[in-house]
Structures are given as structure tokens and as C-alpha cells.
N, C-alpha and C. Protein backbone atom coordinates (compact mmCIF):
# COMPACT_ATOMS: atom_id res chain seq x y z
N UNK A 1 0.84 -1.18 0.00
CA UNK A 1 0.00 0.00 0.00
C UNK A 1 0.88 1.24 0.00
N UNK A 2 0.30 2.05 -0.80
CA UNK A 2 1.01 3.77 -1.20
C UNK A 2 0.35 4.81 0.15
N UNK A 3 1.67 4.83 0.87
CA UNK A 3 1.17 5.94 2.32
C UNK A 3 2.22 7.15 2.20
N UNK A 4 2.18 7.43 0.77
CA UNK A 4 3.16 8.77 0.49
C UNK A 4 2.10 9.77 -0.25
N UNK A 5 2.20 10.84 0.32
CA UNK A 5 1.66 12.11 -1.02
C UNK A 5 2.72 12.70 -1.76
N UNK A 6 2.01 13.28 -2.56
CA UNK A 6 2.78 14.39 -3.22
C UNK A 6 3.39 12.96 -4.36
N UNK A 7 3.99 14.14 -5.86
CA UNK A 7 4.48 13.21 -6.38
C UNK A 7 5.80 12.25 -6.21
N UNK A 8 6.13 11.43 -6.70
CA UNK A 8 7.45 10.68 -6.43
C UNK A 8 8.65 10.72 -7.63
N UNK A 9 9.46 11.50 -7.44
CA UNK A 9 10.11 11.26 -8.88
C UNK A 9 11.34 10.58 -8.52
N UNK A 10 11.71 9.28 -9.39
CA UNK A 10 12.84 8.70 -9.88
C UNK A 10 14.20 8.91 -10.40
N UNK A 11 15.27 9.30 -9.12
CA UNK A 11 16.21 10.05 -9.10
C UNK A 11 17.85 8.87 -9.48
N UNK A 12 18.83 9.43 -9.22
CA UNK A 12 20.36 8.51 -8.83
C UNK A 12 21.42 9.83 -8.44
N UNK A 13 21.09 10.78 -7.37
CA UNK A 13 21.73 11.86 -6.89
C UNK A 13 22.50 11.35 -5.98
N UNK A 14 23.57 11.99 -5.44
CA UNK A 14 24.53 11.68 -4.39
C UNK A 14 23.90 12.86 -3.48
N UNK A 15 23.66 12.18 -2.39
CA UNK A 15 23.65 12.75 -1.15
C UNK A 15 24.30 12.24 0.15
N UNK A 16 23.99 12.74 1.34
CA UNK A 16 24.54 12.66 2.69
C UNK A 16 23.73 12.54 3.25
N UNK A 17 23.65 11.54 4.36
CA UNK A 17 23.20 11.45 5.38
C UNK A 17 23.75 12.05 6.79
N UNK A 18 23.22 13.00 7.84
CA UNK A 18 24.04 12.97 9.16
C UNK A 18 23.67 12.71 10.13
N UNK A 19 23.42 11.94 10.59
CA UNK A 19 23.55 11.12 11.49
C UNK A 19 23.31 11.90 12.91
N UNK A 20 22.28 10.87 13.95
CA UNK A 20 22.10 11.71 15.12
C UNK A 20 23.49 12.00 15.86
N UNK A 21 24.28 11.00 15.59
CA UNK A 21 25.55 11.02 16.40
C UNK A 21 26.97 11.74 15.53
N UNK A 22 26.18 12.39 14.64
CA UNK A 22 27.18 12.98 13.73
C UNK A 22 27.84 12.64 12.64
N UNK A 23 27.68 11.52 12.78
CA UNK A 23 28.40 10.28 11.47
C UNK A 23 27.43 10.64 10.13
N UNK A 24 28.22 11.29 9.04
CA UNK A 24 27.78 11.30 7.58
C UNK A 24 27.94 10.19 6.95
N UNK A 25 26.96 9.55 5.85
CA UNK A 25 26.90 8.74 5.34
C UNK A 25 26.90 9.10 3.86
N UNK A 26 27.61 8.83 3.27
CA UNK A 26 27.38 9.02 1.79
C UNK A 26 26.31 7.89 1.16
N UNK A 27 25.13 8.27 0.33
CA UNK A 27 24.09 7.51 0.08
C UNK A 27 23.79 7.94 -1.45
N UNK A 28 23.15 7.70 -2.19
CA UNK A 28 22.43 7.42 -3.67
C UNK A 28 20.87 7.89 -2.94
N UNK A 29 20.78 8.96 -3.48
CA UNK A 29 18.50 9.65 -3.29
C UNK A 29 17.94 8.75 -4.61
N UNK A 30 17.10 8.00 -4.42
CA UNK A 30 16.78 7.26 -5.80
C UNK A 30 15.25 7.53 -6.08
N UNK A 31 14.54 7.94 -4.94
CA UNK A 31 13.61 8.90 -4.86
C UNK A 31 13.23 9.87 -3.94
N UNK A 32 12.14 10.77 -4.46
CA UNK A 32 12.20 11.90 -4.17
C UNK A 32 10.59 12.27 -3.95
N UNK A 33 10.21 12.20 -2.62
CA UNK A 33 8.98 13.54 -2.93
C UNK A 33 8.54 14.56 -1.96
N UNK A 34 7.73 15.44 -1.66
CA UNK A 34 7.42 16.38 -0.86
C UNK A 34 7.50 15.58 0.63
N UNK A 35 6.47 14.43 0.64
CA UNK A 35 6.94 13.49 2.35
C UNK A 35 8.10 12.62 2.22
N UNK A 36 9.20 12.82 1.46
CA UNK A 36 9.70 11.64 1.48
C UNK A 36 11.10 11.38 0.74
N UNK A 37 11.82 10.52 0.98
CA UNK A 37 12.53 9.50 -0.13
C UNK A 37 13.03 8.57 -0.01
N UNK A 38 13.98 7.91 -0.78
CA UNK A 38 14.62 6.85 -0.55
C UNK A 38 16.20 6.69 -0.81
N UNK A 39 16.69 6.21 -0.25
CA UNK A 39 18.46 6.07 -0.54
C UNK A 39 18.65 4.93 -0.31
N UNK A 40 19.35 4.68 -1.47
CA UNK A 40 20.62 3.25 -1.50
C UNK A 40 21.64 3.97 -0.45
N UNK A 41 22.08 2.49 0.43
CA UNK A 41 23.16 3.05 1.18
C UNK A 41 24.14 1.54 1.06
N UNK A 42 25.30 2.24 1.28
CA UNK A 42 26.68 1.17 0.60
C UNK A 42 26.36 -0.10 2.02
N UNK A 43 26.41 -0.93 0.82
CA UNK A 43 26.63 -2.36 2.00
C UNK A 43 27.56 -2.26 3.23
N UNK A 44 28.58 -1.93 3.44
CA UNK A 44 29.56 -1.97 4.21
C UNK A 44 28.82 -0.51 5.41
N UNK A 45 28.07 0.05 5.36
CA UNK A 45 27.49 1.26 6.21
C UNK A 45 26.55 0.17 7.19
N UNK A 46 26.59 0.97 8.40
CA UNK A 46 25.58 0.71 9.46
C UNK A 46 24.24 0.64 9.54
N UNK A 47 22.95 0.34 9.85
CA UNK A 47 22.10 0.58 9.64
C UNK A 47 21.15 2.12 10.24
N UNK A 48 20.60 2.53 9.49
CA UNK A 48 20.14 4.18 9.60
C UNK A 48 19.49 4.04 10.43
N UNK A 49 19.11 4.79 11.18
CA UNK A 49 17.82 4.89 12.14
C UNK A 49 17.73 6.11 12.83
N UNK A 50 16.41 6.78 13.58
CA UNK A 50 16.21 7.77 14.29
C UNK A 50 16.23 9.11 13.02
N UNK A 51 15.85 10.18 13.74
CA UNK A 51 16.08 11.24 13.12
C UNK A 51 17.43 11.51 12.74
N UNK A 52 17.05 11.58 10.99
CA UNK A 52 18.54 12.20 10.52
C UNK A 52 18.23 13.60 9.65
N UNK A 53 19.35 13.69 8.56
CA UNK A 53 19.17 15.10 8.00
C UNK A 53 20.00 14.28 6.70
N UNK A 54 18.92 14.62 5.74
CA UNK A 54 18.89 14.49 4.03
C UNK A 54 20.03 15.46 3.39
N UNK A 55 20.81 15.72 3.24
CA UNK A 55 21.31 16.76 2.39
C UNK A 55 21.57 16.31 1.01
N UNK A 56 21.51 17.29 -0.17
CA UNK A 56 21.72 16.90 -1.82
C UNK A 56 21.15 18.17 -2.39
N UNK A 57 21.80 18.15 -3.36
CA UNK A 57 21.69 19.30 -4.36
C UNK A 57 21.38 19.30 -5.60
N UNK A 58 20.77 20.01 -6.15
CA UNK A 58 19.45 19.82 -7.21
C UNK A 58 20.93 20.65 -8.38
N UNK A 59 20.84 19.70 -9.37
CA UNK A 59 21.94 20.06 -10.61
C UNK A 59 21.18 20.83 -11.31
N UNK A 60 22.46 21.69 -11.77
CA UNK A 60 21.97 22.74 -12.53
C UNK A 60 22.93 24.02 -12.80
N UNK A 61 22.78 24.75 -13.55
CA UNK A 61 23.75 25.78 -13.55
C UNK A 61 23.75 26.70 -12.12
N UNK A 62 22.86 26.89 -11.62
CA UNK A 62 22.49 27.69 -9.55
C UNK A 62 22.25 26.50 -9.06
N UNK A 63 23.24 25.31 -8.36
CA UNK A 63 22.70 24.48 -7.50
C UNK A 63 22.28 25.25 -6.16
N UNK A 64 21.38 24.82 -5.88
CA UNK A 64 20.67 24.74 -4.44
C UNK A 64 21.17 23.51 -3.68
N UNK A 65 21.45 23.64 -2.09
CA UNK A 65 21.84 22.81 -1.92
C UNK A 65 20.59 22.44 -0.77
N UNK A 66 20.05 21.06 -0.91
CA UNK A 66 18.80 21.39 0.49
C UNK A 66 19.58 20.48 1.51
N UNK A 67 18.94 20.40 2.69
CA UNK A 67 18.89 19.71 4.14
C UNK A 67 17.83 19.76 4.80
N UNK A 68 17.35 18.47 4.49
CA UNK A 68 15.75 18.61 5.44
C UNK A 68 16.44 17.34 6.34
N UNK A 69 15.52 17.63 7.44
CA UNK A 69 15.06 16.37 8.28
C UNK A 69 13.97 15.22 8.52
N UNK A 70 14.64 14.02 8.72
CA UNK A 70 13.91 13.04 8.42
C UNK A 70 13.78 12.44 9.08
N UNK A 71 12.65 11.42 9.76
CA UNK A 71 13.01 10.21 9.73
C UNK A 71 12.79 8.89 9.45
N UNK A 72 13.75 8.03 9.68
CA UNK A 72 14.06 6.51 9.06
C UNK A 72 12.83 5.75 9.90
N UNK A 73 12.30 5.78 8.56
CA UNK A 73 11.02 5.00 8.94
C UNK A 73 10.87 2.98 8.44
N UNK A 74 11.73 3.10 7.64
CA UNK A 74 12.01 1.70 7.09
C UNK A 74 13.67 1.35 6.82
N UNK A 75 13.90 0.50 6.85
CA UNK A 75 15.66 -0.14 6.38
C UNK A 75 15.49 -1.50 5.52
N UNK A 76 15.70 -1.67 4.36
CA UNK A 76 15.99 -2.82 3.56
C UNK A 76 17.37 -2.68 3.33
N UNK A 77 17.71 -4.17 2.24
CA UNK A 77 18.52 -3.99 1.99
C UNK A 77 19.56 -3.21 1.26
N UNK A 78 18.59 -2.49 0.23
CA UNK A 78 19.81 -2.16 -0.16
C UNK A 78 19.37 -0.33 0.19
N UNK A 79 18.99 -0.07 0.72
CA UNK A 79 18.75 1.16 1.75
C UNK A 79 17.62 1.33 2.40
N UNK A 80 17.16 2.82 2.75
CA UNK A 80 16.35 3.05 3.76
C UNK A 80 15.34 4.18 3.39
N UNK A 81 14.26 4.10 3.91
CA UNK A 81 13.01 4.55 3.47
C UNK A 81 12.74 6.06 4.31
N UNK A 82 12.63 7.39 4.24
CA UNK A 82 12.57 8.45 5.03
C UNK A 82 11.58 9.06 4.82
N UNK A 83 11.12 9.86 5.97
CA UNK A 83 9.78 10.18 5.72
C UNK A 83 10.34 12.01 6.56
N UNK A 84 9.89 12.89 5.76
CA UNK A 84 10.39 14.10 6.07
C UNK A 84 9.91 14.94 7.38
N UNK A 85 10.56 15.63 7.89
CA UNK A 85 9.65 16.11 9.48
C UNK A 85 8.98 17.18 8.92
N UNK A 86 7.46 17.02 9.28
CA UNK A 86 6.29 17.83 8.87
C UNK A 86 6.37 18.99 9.36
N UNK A 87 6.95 19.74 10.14
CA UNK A 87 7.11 20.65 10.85
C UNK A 87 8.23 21.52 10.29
N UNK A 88 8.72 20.81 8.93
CA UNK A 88 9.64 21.98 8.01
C UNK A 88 9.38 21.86 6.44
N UNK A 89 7.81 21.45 6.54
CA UNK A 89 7.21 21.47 4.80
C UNK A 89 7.42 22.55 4.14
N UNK A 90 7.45 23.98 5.08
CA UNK A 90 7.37 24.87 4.28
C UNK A 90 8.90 25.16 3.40
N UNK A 91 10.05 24.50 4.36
CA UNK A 91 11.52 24.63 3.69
C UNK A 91 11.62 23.82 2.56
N UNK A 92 10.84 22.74 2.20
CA UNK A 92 10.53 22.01 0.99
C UNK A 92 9.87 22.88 -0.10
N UNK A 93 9.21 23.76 0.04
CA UNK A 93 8.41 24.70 -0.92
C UNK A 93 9.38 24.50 -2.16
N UNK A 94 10.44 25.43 -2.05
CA UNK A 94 11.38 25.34 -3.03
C UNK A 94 11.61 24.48 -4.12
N UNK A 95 11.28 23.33 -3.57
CA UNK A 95 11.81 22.10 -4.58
C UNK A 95 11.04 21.88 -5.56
N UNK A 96 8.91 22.26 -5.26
CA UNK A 96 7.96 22.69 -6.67
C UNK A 96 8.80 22.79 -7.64
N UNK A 97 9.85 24.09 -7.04
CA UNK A 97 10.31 25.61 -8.41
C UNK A 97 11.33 24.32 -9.14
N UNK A 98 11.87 23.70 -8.35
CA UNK A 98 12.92 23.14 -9.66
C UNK A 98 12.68 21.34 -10.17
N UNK A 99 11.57 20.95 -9.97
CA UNK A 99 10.25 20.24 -10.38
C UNK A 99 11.33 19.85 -12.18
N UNK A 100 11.42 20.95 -13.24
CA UNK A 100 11.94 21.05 -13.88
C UNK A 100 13.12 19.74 -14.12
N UNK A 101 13.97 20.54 -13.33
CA UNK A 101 14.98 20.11 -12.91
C UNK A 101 15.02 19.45 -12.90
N UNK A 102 14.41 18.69 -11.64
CA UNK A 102 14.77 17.32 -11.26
C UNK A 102 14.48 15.98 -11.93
N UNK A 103 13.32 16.70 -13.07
CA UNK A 103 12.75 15.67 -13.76
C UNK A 103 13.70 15.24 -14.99
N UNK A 104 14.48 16.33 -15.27
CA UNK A 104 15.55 16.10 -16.28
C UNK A 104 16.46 15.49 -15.89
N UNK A 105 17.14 15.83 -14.63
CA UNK A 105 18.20 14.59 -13.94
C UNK A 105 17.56 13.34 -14.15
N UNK A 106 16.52 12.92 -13.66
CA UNK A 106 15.71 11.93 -13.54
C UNK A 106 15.88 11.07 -14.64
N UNK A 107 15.59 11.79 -15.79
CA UNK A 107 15.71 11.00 -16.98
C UNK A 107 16.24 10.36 -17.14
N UNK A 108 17.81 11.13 -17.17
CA UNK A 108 19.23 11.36 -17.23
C UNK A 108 19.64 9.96 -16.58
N UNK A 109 19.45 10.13 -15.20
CA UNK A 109 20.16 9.11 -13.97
C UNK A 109 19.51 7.91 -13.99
N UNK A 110 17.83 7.83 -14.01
CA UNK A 110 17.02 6.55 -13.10
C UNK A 110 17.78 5.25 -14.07
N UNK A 111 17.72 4.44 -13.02
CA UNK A 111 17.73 3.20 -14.23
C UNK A 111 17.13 2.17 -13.60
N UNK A 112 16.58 1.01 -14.50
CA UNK A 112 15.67 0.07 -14.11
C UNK A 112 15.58 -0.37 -13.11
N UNK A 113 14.60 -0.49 -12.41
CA UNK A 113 14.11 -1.14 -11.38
C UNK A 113 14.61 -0.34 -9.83
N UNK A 114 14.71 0.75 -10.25
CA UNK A 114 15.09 1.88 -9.23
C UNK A 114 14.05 2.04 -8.44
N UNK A 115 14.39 1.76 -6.59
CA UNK A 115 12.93 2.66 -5.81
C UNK A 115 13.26 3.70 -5.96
């Protein structure tokens, strides 16, 4: 069952994870939406959990760089499922505007059988 709003778009961005205890994780955003996303995280990494903070930057000639907070609401294998803290939707606004954008990376990056 689908317990996400907003749309979902099909990404392969490099982002960061940081960690409650400070520890950054380098991760793959493979999707993307207003509640949400998902990251591949390298086999050899720990498992995610608790409130963390998303960071990644939307390509383009003016990258933006965002950092929302999340949290790890699911862990598979080959990453982890985040669900964004509702209490900073409005710092997501932004990401509508480059909608564009991201859909062209998207193209660009997704590849089969990508969450």
C-alpha cells in the first residue's frame, strides 16, 4: 500500500546522510517527494535509524543545496526509506520551483528497477 503524497520522482543523486551522532553517510537519493525519499546506502554502512538530516543538491547551472530532516522509517537492503519532518514542509516549498529540474536529472540518472 502507497502511504506517500505528493508526487514521487525517480532520481540517482549523491547525497549525505548525518547522522544523530554525527556520522555522515554518503548515500544514492533514488527517490524523491514532498513526504519523502529513498536512498541506496553502501553495503559496508551501518544501519540508519532515528532522526537524521537528508542533504543533496538539485543540478543545474544555480545548484541549491537542500537539508531537510527526516526520519528513518524503514531499512531494507539495499537502503532506507525516510519520511520528512512535517514541521519543516514549508523549507521544501522550493523544490515545486525546480520540479523542472529534477525531472531532467531523472531521466538522465534513473535506471531500471530503481525505488
Amino acid at each position: 500500500m502507497e502511504h506517500r503524497y505528493g508526487e514521487r520522482l525517480h532520481l540517482s543523486l549523491p547525497a549525505i546522510v548525518h547522522m544523530p551522532g554525527g556520522e555522515q553517510v554518503a548515500v544514492t537519493l533514488r527517490n524523491l517527494s514532498t513526504g519523502g525519499a529513498f536512498v541506496a546506502v553502501p553495503d559496508a554502512m551501518a544501519v540508519l535509524h532515528g532522526l537524521v538530516e537528508l542533504e543533496f543538491s538539485v543540478p543545474g547551472n544555480d545548484p541549491e543545496v537542500f537539508l531537510w530532516r527526516a526520519w528513518v522509517i524503514r531499512q531494507e537492503l539495499d537502503g532506507a526509506g525516510l519520511m520528512f519532518d512535517d514541521r519543516q514542509q514549508a523549507a521544501r516549498l522550493p523544490l515545486l520551483g525546480a520540479r523542472g529540474v529534477l525531472r531532467a536529472a531523472a531521466q538522465c540518472t534513473v535506471r531500471p528497477g530503481a525505488k
